[in-house]
PDB file of N, CA and C in Angstrom:
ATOM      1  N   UNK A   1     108.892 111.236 100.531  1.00  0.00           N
ATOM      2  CA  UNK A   1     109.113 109.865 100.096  1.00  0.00           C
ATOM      3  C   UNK A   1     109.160 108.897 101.277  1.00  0.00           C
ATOM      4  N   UNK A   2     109.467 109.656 102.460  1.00  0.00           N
ATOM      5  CA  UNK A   2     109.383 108.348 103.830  1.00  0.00           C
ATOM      6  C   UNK A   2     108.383 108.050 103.912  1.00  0.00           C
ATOM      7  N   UNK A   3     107.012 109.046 103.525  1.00  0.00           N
ATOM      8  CA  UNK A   3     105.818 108.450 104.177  1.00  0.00           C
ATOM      9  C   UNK A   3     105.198 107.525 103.386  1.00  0.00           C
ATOM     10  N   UNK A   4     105.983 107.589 101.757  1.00  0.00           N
ATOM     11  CA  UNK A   4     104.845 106.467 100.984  1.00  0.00           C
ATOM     12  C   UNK A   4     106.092 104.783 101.186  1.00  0.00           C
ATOM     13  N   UNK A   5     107.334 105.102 101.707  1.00  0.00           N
ATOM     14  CA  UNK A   5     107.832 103.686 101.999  1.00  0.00           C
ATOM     15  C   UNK A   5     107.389 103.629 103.420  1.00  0.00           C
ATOM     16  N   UNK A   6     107.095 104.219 104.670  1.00  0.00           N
ATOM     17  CA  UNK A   6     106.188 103.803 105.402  1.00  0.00           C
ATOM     18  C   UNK A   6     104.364 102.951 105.365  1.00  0.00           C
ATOM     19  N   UNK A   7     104.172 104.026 104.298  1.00  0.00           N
ATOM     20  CA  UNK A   7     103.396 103.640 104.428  1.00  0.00           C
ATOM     21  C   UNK A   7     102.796 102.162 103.302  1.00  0.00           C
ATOM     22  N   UNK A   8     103.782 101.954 102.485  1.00  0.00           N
ATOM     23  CA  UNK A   8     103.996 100.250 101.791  1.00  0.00           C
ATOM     24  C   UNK A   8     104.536  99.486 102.945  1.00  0.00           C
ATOM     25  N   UNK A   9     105.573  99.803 103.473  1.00  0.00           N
ATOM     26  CA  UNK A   9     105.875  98.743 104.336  1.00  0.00           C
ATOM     27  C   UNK A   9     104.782  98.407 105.374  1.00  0.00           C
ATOM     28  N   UNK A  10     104.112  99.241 105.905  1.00  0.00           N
ATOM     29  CA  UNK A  10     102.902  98.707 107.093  1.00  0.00           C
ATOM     30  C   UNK A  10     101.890  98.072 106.271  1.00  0.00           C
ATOM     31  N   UNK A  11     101.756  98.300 104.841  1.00  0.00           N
ATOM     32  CA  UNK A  11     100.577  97.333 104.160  1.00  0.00           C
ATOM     33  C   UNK A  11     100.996  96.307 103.824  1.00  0.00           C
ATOM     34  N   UNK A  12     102.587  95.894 103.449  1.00  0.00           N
ATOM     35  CA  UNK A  12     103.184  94.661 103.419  1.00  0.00           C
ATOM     36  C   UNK A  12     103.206  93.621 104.678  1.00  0.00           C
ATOM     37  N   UNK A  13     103.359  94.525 105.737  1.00  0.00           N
ATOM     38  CA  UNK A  13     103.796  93.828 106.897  1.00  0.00           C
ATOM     39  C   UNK A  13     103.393  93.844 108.268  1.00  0.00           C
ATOM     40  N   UNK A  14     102.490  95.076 108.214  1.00  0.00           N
ATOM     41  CA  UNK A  14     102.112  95.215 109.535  1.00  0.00           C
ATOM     42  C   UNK A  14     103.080  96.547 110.598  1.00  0.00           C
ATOM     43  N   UNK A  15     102.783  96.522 111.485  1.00  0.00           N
ATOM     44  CA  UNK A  15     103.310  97.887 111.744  1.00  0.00           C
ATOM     45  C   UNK A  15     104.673  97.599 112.571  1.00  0.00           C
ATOM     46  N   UNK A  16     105.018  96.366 112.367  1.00  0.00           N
ATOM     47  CA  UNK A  16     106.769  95.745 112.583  1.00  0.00           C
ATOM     48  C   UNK A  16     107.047  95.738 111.170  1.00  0.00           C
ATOM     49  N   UNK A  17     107.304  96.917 110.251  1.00  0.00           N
ATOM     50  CA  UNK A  17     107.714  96.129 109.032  1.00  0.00           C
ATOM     51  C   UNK A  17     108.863  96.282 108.257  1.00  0.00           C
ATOM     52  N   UNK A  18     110.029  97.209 108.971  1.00  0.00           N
ATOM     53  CA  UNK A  18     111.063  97.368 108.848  1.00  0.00           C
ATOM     54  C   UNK A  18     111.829  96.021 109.130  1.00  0.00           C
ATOM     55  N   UNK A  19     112.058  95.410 109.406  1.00  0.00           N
ATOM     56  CA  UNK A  19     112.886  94.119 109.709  1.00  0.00           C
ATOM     57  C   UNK A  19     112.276  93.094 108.267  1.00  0.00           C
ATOM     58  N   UNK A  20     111.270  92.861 108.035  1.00  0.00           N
ATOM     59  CA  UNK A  20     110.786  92.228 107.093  1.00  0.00           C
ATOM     60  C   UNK A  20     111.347  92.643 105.493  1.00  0.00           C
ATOM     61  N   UNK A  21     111.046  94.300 105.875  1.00  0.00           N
ATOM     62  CA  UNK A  21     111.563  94.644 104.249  1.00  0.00           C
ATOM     63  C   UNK A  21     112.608  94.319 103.939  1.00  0.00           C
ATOM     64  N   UNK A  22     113.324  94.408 104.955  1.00  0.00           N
ATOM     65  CA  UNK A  22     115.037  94.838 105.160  1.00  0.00           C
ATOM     66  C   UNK A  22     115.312  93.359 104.405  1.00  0.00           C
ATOM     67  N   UNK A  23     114.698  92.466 105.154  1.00  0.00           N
ATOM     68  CA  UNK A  23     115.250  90.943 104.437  1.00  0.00           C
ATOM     69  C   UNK A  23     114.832  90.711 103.110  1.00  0.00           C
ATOM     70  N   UNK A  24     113.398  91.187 102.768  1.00  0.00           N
ATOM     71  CA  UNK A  24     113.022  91.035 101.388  1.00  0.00           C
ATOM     72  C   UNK A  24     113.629  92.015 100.199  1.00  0.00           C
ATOM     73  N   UNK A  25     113.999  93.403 100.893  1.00  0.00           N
ATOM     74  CA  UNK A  25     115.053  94.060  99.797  1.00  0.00           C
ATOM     75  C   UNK A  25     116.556  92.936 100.055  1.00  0.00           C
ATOM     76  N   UNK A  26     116.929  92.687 100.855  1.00  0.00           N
ATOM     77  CA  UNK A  26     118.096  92.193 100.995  1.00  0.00           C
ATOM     78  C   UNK A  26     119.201  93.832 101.593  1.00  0.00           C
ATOM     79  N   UNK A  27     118.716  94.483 102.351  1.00  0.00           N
ATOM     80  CA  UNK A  27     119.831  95.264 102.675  1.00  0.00           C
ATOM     81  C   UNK A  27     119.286  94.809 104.190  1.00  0.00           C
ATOM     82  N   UNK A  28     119.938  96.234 104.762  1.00  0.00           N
ATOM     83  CA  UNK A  28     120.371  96.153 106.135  1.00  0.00           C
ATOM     84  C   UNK A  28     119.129  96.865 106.914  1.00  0.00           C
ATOM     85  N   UNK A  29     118.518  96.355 107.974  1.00  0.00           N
ATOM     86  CA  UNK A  29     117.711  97.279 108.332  1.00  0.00           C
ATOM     87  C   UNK A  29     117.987  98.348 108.642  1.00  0.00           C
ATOM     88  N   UNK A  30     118.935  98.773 109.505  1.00  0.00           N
ATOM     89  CA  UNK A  30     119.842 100.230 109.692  1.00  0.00           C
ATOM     90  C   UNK A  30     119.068 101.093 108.305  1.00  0.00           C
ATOM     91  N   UNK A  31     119.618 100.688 107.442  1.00  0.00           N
ATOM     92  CA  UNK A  31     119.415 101.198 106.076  1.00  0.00           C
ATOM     93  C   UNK A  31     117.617 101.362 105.914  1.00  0.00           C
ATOM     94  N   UNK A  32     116.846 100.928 106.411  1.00  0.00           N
ATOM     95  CA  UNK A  32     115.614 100.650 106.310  1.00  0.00           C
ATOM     96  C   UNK A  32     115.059 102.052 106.902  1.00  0.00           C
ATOM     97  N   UNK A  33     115.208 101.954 108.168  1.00  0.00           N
ATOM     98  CA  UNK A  33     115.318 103.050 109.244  1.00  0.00           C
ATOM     99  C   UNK A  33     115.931 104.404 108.891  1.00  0.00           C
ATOM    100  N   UNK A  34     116.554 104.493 108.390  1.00  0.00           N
ATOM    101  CA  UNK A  34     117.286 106.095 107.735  1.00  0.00           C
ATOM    102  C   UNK A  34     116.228 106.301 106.754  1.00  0.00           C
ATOM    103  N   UNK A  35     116.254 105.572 105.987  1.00  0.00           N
ATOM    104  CA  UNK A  35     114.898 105.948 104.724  1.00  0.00           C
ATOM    105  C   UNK A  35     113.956 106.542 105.134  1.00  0.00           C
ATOM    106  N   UNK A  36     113.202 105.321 106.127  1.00  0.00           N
ATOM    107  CA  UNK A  36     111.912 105.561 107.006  1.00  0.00           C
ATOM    108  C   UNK A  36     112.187 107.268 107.827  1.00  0.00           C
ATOM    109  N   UNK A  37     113.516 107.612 108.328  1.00  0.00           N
ATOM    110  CA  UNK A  37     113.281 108.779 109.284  1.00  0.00           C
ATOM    111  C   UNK A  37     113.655 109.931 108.138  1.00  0.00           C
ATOM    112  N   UNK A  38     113.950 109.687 106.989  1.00  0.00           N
ATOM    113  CA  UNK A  38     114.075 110.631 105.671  1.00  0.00           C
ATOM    114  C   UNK A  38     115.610 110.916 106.062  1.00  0.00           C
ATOM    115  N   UNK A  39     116.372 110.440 107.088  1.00  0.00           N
ATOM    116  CA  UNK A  39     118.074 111.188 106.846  1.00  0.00           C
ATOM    117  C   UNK A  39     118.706 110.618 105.582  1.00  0.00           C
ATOM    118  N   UNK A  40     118.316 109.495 104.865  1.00  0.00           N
ATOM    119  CA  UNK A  40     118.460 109.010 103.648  1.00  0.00           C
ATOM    120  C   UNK A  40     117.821 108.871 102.645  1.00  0.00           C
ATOM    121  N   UNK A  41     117.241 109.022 101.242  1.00  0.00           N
ATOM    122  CA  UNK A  41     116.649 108.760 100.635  1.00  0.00           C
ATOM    123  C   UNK A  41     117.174 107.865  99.947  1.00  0.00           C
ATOM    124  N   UNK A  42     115.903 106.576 100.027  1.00  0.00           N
ATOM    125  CA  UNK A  42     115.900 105.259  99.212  1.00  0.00           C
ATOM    126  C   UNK A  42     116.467 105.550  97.721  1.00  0.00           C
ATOM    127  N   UNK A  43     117.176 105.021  96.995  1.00  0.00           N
ATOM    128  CA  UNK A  43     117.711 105.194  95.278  1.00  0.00           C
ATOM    129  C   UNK A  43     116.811 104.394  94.865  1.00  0.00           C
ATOM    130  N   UNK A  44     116.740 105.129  93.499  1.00  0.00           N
ATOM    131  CA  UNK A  44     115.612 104.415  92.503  1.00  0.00           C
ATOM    132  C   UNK A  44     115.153 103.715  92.556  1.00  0.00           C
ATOM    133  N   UNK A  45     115.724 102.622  92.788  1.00  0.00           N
ATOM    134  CA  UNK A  45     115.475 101.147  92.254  1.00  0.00           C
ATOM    135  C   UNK A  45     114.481 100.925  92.956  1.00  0.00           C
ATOM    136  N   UNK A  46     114.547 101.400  94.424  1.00  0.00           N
ATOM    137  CA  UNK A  46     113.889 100.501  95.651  1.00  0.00           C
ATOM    138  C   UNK A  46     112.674 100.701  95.104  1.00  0.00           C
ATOM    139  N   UNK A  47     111.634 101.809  94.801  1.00  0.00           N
ATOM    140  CA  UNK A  47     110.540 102.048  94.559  1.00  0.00           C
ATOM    141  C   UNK A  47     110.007 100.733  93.393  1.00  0.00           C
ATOM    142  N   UNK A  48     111.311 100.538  92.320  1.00  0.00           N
ATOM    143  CA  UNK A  48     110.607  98.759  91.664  1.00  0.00           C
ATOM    144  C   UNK A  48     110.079  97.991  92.380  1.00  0.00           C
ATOM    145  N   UNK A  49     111.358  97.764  93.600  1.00  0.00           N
ATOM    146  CA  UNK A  49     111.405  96.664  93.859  1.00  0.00           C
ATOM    147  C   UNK A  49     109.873  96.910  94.807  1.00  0.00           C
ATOM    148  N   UNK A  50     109.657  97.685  95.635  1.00  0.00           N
ATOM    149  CA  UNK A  50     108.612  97.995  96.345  1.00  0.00           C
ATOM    150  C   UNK A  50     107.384  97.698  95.772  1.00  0.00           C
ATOM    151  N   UNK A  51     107.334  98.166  94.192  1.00  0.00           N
ATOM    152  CA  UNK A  51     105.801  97.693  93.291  1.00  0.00           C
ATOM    153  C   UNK A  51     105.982  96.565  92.836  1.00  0.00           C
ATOM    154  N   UNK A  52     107.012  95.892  92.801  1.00  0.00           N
ATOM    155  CA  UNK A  52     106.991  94.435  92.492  1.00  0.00           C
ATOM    156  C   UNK A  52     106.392  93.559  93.548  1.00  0.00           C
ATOM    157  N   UNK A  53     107.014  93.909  95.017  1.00  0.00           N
ATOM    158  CA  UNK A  53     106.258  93.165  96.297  1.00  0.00           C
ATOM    159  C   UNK A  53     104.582  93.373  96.436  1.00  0.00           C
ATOM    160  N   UNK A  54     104.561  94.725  96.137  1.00  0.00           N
ATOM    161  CA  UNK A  54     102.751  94.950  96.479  1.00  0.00           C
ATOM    162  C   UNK A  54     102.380  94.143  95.153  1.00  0.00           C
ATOM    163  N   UNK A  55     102.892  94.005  94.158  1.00  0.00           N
ATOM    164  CA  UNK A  55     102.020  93.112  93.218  1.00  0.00           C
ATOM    165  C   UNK A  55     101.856  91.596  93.487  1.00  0.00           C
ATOM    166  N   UNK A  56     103.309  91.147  93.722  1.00  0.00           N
ATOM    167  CA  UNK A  56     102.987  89.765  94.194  1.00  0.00           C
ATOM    168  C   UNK A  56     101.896  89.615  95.465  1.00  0.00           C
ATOM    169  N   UNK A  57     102.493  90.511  96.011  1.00  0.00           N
ATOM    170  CA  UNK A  57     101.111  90.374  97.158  1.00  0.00           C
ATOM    171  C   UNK A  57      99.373  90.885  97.171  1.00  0.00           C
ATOM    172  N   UNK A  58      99.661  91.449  96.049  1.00  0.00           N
ATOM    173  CA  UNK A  58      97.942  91.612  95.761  1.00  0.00           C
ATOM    174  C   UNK A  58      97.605  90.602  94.632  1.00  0.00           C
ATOM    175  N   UNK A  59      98.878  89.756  93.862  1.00  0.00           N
ATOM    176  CA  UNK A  59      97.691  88.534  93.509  1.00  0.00           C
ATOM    177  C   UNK A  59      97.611  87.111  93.986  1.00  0.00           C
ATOM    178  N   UNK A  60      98.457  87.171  95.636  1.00  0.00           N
ATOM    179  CA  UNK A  60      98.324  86.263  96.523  1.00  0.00           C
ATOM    180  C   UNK A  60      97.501  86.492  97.008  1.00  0.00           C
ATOM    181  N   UNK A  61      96.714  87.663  97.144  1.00  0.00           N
ATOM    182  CA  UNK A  61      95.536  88.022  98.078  1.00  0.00           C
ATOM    183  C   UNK A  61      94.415  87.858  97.355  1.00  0.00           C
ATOM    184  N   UNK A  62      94.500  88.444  95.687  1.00  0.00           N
ATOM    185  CA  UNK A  62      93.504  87.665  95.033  1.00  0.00           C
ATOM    186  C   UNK A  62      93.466  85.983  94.964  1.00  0.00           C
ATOM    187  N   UNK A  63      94.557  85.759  95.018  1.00  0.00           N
ATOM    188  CA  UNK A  63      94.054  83.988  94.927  1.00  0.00           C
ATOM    189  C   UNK A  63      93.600  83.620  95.967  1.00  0.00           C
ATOM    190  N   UNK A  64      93.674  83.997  97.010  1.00  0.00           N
ATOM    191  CA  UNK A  64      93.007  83.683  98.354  1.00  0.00           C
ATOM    192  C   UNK A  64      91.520  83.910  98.578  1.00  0.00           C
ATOM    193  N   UNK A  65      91.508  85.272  97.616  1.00  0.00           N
ATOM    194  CA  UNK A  65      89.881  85.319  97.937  1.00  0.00           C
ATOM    195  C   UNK A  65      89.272  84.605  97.117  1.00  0.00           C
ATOM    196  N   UNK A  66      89.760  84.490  96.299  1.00  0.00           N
ATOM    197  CA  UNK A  66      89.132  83.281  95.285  1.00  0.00           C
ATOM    198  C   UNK A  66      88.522  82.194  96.059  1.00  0.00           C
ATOM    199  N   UNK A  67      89.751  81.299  96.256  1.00  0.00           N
ATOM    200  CA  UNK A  67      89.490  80.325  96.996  1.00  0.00           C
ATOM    201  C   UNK A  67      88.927  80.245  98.204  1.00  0.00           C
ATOM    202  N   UNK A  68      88.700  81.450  99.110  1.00  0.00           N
ATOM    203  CA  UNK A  68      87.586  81.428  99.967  1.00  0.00           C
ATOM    204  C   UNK A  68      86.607  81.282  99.703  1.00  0.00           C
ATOM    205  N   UNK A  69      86.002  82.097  98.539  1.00  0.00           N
ATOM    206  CA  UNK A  69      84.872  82.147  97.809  1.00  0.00           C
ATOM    207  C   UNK A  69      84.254  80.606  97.330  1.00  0.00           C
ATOM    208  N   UNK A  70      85.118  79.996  96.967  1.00  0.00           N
ATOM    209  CA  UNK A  70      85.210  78.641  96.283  1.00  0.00           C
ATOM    210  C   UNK A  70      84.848  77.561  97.841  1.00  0.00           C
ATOM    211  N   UNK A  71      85.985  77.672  98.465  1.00  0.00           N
ATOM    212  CA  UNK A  71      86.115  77.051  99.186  1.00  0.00           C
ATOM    213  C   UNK A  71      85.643  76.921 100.667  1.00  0.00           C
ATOM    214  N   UNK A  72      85.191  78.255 100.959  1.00  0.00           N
ATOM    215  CA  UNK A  72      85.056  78.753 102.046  1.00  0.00           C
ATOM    216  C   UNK A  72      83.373  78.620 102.484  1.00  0.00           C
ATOM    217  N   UNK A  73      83.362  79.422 103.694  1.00  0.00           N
ATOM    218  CA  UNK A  73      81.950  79.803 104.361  1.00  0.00           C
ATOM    219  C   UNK A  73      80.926  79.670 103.501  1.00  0.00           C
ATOM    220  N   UNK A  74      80.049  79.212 103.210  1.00  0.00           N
ATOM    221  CA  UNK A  74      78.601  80.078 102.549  1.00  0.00           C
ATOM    222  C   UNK A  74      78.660  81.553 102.436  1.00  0.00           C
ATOM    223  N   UNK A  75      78.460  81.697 103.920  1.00  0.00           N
ATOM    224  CA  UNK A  75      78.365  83.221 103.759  1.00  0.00           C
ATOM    225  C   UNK A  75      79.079  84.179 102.942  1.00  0.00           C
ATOM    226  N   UNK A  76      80.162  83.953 102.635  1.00  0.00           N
ATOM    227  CA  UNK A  76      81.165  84.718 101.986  1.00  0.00           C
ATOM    228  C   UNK A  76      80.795  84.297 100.297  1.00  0.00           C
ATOM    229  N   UNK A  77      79.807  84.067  99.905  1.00  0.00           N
ATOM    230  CA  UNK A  77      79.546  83.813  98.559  1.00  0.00           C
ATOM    231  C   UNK A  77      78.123  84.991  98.909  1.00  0.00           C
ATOM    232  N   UNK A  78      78.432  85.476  97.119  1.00  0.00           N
ATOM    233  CA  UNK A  78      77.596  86.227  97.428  1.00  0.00           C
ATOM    234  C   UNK A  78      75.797  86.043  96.668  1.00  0.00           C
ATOM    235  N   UNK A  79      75.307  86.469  96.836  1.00  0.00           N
ATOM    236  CA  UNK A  79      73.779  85.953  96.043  1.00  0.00           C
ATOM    237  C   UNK A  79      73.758  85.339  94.880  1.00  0.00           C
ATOM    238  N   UNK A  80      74.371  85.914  93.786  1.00  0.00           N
ATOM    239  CA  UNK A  80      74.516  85.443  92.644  1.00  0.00           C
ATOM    240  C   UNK A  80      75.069  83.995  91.995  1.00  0.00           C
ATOM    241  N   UNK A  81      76.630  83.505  93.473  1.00  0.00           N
ATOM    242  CA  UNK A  81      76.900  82.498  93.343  1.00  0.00           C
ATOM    243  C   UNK A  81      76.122  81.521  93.539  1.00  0.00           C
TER     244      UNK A  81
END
């Protein structure tokens, strides 16, 4: 279980992403870090709260590409547009 909250937190945040979660769960990073090294395992919940963040953030990322598409380069449109 450390490696799939490692490995959400580096797609949330980049590979500093213990300090970030820590504020967006609202606990302690300490607490972040035990998870991450497995001497603790995260309780239930966190895994919600974890698919709740990757969702908001994959349809901030869809609205972005949108609007690149829209808004953006030429290039980034593709033939059809």
């Amino acid at each position: 279980m450390s490696r799939l909250l490692t490995e959400t937190g580096e797609a949330l945040y980049g590979p500093q992403w213990q300090s970030p979660l820590s504020r967006d769960l609202g606990c302690n990073v300490r607490t972040i870090q035990r998870w991450a090294a497995g001497v603790n395992d995260p309780p239930d919940g966190i895994w919600i709260d974890l698919h709740r963040l990757t969702q908001e953030r994959a349809m901030m990322l869809d609205a972005l590409s949108d609007r690149l598409k829209i808004e953006g380069a030429p290039g980034i449109r593709g033939p059809e547009d």
